[in-house]
Structure formats: C-alpha cells, structure tokens
PDB file of N, CA and C in Angstrom:
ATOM      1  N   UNK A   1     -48.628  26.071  -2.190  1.00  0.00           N
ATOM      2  CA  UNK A   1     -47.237  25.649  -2.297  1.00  0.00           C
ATOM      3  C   UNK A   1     -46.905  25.494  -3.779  1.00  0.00           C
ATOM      4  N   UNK A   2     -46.040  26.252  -4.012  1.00  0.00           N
ATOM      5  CA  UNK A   2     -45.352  25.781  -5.327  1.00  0.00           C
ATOM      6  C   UNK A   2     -44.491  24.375  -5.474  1.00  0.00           C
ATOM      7  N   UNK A   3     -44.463  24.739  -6.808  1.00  0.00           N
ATOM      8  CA  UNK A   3     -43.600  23.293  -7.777  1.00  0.00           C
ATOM      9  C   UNK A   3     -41.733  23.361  -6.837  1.00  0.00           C
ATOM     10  N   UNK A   4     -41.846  24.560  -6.813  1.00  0.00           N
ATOM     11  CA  UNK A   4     -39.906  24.573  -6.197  1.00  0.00           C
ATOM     12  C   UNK A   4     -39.966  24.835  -5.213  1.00  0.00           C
ATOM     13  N   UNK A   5     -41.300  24.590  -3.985  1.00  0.00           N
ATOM     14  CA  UNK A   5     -41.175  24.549  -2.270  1.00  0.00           C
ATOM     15  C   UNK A   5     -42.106  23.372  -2.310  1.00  0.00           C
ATOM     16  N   UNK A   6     -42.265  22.255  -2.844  1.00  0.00           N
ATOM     17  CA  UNK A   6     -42.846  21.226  -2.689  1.00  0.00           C
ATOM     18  C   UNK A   6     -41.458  19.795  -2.324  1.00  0.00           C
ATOM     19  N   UNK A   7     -41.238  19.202  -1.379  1.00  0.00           N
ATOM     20  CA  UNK A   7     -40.593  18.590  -0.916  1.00  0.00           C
ATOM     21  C   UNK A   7     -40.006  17.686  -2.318  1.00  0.00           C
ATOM     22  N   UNK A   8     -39.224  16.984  -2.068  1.00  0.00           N
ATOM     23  CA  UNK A   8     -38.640  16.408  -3.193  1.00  0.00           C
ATOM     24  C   UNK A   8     -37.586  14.766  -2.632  1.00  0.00           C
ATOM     25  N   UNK A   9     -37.719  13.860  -3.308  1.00  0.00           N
ATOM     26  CA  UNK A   9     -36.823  12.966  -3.286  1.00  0.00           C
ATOM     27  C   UNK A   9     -36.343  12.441  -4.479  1.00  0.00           C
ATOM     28  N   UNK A  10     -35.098  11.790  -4.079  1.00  0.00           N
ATOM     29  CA  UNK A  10     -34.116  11.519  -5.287  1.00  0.00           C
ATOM     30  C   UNK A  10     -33.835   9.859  -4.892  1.00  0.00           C
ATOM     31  N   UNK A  11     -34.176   8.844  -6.052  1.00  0.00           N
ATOM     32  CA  UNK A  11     -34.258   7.514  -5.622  1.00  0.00           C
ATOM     33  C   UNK A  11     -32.866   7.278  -6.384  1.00  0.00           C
ATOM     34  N   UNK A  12     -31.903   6.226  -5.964  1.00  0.00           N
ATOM     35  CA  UNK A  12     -30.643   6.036  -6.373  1.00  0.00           C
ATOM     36  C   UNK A  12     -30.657   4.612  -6.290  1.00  0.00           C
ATOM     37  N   UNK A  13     -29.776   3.400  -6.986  1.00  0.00           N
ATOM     38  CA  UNK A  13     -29.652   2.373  -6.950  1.00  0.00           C
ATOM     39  C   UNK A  13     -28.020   2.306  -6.617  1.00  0.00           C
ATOM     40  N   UNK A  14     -27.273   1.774  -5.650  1.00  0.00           N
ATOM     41  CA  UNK A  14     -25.951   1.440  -5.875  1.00  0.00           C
ATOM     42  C   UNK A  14     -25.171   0.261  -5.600  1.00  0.00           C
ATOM     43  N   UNK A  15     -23.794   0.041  -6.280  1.00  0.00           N
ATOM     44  CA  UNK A  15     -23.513  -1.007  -6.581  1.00  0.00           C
ATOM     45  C   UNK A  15     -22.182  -0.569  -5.201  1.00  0.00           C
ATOM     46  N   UNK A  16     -21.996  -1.615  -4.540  1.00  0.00           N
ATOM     47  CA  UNK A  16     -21.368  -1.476  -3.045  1.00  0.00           C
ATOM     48  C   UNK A  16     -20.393  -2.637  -2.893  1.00  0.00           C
ATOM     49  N   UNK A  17     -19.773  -2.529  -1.997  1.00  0.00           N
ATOM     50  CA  UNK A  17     -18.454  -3.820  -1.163  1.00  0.00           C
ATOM     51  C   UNK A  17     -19.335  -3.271   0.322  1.00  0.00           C
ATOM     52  N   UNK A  18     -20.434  -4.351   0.745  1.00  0.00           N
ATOM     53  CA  UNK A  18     -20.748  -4.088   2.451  1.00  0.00           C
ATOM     54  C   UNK A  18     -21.393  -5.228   2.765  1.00  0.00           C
ATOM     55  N   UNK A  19     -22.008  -5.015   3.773  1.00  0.00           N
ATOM     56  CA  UNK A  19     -22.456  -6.294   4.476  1.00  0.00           C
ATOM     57  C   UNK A  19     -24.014  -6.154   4.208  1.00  0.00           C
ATOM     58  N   UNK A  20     -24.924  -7.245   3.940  1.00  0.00           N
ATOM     59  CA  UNK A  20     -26.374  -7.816   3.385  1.00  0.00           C
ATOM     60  C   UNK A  20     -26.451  -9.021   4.426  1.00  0.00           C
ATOM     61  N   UNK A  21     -27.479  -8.795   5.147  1.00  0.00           N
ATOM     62  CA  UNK A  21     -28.252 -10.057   5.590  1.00  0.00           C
ATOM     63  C   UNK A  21     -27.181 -10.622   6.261  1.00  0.00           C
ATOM     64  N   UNK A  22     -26.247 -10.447   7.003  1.00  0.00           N
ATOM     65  CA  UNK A  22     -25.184 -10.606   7.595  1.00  0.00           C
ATOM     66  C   UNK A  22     -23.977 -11.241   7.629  1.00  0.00           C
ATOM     67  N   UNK A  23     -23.879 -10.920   5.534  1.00  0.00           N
ATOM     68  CA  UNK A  23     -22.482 -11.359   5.157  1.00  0.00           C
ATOM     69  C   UNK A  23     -22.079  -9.875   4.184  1.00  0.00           C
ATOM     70  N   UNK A  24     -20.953 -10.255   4.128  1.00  0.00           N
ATOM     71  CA  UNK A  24     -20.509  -9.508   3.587  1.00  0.00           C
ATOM     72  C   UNK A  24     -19.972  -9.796   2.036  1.00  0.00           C
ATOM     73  N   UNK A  25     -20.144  -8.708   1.293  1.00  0.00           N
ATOM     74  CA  UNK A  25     -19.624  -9.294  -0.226  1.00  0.00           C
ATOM     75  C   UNK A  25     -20.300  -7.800  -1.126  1.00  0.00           C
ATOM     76  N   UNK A  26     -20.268  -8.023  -2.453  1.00  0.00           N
ATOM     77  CA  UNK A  26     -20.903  -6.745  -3.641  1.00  0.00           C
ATOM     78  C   UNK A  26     -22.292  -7.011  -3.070  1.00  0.00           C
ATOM     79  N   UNK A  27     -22.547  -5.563  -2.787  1.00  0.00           N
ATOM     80  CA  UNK A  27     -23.919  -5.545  -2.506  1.00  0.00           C
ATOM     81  C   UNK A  27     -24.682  -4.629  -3.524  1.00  0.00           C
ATOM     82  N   UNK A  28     -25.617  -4.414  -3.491  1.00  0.00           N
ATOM     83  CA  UNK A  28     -26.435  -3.573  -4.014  1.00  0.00           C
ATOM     84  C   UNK A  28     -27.723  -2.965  -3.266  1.00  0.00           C
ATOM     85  N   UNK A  29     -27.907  -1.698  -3.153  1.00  0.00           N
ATOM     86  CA  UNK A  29     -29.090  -1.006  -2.344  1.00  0.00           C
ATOM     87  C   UNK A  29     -29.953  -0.575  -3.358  1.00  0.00           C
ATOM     88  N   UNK A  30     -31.247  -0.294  -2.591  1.00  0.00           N
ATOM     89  CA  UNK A  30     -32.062   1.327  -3.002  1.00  0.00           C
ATOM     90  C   UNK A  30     -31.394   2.407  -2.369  1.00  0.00           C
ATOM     91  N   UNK A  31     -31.858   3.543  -2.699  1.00  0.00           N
ATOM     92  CA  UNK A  31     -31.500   4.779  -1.663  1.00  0.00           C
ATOM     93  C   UNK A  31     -32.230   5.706  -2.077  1.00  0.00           C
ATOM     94  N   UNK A  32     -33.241   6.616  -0.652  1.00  0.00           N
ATOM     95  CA  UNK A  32     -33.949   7.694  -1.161  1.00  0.00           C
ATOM     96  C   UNK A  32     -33.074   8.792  -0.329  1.00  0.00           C
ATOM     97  N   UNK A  33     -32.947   9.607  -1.036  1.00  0.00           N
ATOM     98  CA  UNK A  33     -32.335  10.899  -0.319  1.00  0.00           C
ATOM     99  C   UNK A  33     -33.218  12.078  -0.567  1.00  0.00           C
ATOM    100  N   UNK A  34     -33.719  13.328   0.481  1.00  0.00           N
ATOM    101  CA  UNK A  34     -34.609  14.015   0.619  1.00  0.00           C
ATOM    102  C   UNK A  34     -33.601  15.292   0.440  1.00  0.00           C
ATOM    103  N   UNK A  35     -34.721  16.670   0.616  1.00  0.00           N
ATOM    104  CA  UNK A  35     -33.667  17.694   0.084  1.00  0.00           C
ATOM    105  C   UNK A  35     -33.128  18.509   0.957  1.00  0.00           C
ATOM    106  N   UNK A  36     -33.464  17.506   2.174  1.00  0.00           N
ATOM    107  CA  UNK A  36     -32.962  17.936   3.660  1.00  0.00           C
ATOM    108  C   UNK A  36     -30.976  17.104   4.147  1.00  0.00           C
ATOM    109  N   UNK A  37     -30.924  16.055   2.965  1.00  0.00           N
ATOM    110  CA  UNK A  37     -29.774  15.416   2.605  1.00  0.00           C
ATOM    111  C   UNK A  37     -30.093  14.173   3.400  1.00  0.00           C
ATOM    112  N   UNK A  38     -30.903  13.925   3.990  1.00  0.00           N
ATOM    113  CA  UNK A  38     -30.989  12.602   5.035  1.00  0.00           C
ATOM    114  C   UNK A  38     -31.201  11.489   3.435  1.00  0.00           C
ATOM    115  N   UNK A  39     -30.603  10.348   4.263  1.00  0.00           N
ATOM    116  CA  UNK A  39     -31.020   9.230   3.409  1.00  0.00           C
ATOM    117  C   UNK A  39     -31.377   8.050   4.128  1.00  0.00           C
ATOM    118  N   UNK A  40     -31.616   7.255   3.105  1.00  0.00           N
ATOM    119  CA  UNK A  40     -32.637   6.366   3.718  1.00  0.00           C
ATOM    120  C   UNK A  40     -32.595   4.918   2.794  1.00  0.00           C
ATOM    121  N   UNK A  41     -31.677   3.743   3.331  1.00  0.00           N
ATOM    122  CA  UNK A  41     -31.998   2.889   2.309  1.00  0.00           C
ATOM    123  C   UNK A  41     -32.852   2.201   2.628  1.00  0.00           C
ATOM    124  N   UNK A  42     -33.393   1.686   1.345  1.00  0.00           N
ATOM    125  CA  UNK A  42     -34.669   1.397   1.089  1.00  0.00           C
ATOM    126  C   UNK A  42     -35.057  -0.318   1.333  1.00  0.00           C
ATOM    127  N   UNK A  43     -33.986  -0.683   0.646  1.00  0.00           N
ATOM    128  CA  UNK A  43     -33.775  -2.216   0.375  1.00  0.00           C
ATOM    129  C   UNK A  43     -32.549  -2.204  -0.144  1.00  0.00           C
ATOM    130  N   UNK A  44     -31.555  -3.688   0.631  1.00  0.00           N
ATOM    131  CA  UNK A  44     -30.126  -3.995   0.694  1.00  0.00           C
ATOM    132  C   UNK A  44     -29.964  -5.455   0.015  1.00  0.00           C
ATOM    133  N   UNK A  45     -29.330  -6.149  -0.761  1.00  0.00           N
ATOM    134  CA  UNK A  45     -28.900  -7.542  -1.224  1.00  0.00           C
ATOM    135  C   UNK A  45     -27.326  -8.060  -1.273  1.00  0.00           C
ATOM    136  N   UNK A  46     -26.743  -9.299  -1.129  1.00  0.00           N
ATOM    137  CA  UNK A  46     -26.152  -9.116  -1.622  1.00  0.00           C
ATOM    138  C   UNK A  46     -26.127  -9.394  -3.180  1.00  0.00           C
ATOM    139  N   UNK A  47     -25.475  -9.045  -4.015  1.00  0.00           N
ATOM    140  CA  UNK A  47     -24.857  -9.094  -5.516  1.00  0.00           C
ATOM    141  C   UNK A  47     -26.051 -10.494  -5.927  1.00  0.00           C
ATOM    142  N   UNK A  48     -25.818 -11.312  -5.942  1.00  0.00           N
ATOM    143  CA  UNK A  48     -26.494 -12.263  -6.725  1.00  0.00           C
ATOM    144  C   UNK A  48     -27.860 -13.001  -5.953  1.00  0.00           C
ATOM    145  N   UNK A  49     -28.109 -11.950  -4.699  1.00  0.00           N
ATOM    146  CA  UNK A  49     -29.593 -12.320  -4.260  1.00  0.00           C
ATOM    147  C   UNK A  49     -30.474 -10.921  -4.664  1.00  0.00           C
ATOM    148  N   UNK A  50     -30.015  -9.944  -5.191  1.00  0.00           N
ATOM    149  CA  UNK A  50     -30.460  -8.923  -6.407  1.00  0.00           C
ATOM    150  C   UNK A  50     -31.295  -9.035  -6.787  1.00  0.00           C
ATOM    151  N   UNK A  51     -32.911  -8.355  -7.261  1.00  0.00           N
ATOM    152  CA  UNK A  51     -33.581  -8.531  -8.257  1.00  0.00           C
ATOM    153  C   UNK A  51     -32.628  -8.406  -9.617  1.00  0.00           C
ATOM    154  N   UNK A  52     -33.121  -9.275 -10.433  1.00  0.00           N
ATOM    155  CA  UNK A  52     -32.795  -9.571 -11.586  1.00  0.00           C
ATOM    156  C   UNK A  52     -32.025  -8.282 -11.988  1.00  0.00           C
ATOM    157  N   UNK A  53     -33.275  -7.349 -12.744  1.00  0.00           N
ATOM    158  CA  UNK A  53     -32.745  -6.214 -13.048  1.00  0.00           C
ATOM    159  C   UNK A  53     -32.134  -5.056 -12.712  1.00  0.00           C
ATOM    160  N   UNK A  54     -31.744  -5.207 -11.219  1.00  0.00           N
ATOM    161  CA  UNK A  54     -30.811  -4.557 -10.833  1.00  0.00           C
ATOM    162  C   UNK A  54     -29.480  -4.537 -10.677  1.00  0.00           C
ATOM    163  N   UNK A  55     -29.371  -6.516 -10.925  1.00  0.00           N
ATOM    164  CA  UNK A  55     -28.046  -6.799 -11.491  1.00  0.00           C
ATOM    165  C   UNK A  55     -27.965  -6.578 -12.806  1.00  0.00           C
ATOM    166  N   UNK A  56     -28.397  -6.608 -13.783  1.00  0.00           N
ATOM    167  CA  UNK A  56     -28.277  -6.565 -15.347  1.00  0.00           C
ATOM    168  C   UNK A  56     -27.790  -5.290 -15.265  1.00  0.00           C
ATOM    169  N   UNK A  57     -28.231  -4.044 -14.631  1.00  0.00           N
ATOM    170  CA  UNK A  57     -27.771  -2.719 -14.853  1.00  0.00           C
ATOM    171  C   UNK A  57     -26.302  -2.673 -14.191  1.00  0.00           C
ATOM    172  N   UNK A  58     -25.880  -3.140 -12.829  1.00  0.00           N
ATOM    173  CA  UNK A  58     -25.153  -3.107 -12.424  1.00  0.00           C
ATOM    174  C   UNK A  58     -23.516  -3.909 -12.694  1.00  0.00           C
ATOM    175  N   UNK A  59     -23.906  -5.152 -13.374  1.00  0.00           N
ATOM    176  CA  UNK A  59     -23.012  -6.054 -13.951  1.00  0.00           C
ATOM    177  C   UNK A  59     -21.800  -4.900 -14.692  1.00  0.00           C
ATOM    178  N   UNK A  60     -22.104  -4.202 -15.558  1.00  0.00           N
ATOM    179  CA  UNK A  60     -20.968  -3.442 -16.361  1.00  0.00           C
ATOM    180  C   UNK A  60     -19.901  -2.014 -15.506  1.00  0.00           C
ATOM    181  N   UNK A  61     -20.635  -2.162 -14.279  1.00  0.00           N
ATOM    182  CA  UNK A  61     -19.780  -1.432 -13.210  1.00  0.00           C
ATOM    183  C   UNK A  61     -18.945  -2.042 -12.262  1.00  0.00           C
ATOM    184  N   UNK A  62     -19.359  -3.510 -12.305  1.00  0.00           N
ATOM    185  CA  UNK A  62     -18.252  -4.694 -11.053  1.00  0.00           C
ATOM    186  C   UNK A  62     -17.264  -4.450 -11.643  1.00  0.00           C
ATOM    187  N   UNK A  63     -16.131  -4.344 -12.843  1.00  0.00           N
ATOM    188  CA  UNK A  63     -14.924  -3.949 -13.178  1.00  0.00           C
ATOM    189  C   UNK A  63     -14.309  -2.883 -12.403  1.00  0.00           C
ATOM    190  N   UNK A  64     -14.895  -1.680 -12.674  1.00  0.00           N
ATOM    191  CA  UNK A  64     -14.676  -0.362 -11.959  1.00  0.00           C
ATOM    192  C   UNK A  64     -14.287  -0.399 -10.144  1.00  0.00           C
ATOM    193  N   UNK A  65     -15.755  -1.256  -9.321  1.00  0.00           N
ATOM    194  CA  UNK A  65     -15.860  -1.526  -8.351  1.00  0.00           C
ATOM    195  C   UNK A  65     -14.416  -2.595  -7.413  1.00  0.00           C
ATOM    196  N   UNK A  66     -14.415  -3.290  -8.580  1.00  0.00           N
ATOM    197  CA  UNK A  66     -12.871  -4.000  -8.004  1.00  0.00           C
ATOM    198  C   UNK A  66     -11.802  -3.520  -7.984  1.00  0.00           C
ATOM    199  N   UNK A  67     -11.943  -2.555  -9.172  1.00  0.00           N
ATOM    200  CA  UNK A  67     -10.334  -1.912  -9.016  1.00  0.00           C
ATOM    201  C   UNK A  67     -10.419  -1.048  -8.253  1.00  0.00           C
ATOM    202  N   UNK A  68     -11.149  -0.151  -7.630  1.00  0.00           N
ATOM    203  CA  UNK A  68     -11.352   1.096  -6.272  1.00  0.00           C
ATOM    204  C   UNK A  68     -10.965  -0.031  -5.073  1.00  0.00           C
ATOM    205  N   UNK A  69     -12.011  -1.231  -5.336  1.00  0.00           N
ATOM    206  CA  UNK A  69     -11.716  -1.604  -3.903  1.00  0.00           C
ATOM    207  C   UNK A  69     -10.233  -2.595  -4.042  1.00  0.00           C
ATOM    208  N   UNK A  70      -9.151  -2.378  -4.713  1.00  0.00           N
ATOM    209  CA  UNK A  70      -7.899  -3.167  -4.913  1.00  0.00           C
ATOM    210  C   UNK A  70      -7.038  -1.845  -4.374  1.00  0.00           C
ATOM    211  N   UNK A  71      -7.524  -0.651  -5.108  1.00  0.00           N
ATOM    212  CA  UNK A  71      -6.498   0.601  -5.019  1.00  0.00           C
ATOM    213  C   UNK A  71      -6.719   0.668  -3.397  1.00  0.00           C
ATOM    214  N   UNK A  72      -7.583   0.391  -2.826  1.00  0.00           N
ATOM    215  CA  UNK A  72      -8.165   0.820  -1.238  1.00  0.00           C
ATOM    216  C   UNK A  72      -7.219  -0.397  -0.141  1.00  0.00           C
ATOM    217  N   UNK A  73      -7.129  -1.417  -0.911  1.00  0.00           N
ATOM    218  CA  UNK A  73      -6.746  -2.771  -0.260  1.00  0.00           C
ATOM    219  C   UNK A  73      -5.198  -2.093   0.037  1.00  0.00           C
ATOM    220  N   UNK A  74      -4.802  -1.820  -1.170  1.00  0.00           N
ATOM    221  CA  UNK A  74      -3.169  -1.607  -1.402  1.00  0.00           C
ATOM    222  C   UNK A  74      -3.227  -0.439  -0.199  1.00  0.00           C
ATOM    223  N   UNK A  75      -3.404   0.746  -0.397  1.00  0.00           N
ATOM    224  CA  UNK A  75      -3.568   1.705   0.108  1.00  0.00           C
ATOM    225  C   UNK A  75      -3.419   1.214   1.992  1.00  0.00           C
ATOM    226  N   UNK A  76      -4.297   0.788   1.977  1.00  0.00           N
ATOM    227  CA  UNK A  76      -4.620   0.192   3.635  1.00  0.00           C
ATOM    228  C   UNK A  76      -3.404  -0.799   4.138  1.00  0.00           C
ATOM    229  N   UNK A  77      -3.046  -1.506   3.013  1.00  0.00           N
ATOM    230  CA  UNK A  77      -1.793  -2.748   3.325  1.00  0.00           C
ATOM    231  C   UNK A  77      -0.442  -1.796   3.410  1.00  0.00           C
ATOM    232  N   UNK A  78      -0.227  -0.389   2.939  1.00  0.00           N
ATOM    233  CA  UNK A  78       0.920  -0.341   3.023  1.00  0.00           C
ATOM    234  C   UNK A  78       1.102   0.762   4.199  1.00  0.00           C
ATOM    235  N   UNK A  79      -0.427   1.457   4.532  1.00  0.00           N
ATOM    236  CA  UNK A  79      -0.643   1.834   6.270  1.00  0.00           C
ATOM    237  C   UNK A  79      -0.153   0.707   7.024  1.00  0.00           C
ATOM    238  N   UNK A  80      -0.678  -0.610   6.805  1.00  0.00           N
ATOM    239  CA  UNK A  80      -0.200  -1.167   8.441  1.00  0.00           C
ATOM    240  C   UNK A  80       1.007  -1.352   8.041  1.00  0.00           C
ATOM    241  N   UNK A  81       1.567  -1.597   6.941  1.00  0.00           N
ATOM    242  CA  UNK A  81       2.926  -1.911   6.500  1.00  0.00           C
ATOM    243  C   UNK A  81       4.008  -1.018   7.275  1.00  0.00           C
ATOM    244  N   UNK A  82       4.201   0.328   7.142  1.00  0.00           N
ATOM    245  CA  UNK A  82       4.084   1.337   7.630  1.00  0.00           C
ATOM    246  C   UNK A  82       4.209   1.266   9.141  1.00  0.00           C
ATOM    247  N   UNK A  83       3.018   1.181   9.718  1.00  0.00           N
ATOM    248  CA  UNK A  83       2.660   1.367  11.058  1.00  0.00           C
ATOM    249  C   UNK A  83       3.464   0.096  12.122  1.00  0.00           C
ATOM    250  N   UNK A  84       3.792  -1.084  10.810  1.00  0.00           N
ATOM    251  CA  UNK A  84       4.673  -2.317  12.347  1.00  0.00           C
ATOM    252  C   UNK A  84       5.935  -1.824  11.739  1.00  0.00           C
ATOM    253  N   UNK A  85       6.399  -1.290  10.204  1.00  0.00           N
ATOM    254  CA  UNK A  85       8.114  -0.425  10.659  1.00  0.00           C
ATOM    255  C   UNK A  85       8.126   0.581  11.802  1.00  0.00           C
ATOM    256  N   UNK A  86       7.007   1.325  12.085  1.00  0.00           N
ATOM    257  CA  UNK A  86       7.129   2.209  13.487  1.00  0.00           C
ATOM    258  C   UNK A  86       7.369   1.452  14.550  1.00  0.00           C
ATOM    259  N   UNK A  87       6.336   0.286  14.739  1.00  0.00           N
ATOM    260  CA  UNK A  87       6.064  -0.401  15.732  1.00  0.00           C
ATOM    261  C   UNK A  87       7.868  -1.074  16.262  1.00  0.00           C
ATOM    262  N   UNK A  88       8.496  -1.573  15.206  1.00  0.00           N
ATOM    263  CA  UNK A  88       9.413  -1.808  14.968  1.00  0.00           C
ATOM    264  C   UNK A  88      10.691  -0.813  15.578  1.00  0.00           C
ATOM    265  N   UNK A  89      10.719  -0.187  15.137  1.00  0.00           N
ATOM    266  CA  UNK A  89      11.193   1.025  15.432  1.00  0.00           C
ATOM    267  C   UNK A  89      11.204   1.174  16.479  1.00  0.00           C
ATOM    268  N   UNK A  90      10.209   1.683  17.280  1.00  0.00           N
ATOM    269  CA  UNK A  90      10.077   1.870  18.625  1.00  0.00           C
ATOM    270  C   UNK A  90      10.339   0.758  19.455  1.00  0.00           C
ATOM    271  N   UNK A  91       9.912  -0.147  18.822  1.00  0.00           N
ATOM    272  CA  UNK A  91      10.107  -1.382  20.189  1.00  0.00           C
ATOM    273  C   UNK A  91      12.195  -1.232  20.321  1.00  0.00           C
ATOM    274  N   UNK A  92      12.935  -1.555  19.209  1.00  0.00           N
ATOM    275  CA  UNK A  92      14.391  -1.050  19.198  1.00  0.00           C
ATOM    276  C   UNK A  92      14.650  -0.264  20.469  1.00  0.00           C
ATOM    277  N   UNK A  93      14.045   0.963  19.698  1.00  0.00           N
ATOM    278  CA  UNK A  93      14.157   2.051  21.099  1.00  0.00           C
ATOM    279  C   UNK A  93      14.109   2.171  22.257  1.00  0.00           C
ATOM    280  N   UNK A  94      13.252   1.778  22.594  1.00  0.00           N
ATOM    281  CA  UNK A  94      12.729   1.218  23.915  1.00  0.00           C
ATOM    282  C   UNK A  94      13.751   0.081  24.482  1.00  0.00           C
ATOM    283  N   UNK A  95      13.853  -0.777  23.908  1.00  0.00           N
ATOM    284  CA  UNK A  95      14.763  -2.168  24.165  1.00  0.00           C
ATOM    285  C   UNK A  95      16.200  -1.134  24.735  1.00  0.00           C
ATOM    286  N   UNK A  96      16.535  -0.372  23.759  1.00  0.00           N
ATOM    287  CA  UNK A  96      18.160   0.085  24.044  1.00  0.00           C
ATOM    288  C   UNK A  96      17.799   0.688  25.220  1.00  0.00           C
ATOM    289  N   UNK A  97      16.804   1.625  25.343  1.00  0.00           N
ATOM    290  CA  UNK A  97      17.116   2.687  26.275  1.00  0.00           C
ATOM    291  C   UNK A  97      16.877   1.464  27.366  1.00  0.00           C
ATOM    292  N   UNK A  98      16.241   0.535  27.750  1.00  0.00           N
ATOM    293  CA  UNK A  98      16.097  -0.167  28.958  1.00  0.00           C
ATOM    294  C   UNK A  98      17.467  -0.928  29.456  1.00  0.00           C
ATOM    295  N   UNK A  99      17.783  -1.580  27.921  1.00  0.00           N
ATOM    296  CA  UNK A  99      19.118  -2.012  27.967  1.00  0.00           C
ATOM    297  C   UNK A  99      20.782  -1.129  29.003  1.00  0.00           C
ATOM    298  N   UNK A 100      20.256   0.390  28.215  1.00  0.00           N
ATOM    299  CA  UNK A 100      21.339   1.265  28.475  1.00  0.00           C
ATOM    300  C   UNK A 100      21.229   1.643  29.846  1.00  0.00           C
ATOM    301  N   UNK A 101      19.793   1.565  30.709  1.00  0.00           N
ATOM    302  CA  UNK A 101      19.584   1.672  32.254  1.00  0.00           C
ATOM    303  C   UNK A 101      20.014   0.706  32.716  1.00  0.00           C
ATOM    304  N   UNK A 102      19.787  -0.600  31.952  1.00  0.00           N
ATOM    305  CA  UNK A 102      20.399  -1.463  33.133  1.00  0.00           C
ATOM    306  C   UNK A 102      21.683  -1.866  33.309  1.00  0.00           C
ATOM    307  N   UNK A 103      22.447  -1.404  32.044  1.00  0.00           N
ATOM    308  CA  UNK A 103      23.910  -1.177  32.363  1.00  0.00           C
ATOM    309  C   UNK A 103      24.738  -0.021  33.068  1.00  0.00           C
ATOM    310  N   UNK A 104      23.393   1.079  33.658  1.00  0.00           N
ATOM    311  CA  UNK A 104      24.233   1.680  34.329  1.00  0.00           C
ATOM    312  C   UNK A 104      24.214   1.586  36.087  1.00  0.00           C
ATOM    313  N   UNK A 105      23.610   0.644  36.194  1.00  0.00           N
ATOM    314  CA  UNK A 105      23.505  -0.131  37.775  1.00  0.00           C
ATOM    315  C   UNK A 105      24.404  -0.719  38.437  1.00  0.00           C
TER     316      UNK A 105
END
C-alpha cells in the first residue's frame, strides 16, 4: 500500500452554539473526519468546562461566533414574524368567508 492509498484522518477542534452534557451554551468539540467523509466527535464541553488550551485558542473566535449566531437569531425572528402576519391573514379570511355563509341563511 502506498503513502496516497493509505487511509487518512483529519483531527479538527471547533468552537460551536450546542448542547454539552445536557445544557446548552458555546461549546467546543474534537472532530475526526476520515476520507470516506464520516465524522466522528471525539470529545464535547461546554465553553468554560474546556481544557484549558482549547479555550485559549478558541477565545479570539467567540466575537465572530456571536455575531453569526445574532445574524441567525434575526433571520429566524423575522420567519416567525412573517409566518403569524400569514397566520393573521388567514385567520381574517377564514373569519369573513364563515361570516359571509352565515349571512346567507
């Protein structure tokens, strides 16, 4: 077997918004990914139950991380925003047309 048909993994550290130990908050993983694309995390924390040095690396990316997950917040708030003017909407609709049947009885 050669050097470029010999299996391969790629170890990744990332800085996350998910659930650890069954809260939720900034997390941080391992991650091995193979060259078959499967992955595999390794080990999960949240943010400040971290080995040390995986927060020290990660600390200068929580800026970045808040503002994705603010643009995502907004994003999502103005879907349901959105979705009860439909809701809205329709209920109207509905109301008249029931309204307009029962005035023709």
């Amino acid at each position: 077997m050669t050097q470029e048909d010999a299996p391969w993994e790629i170890f990744e550290e990332r800085l996350g918004y998910g659930k650890a130990n069954g809260r939720w908050g900034l997390t941080l993983c391992t991650v091995t990914k193979n060259e078959k694309g499967e992955k595999e995390i390794k080990d999960s924390w949240l943010f400040n139950d971290a080995p040390r040095n995986l927060r020290l690396k990660a600390i200068e990316h929580v800026p970045a991380l808040i503002e994705a997950l603010a643009r995502e917040a907004a994003q999502t708030a103005k879907k349901v925003s959105d979705g009860a003017d439909f809701a809205r909407q329709l209920a109207v609709s509905i109301s008249a047309v029931a309204h307009a049947k029962g005035n023709r009885r």
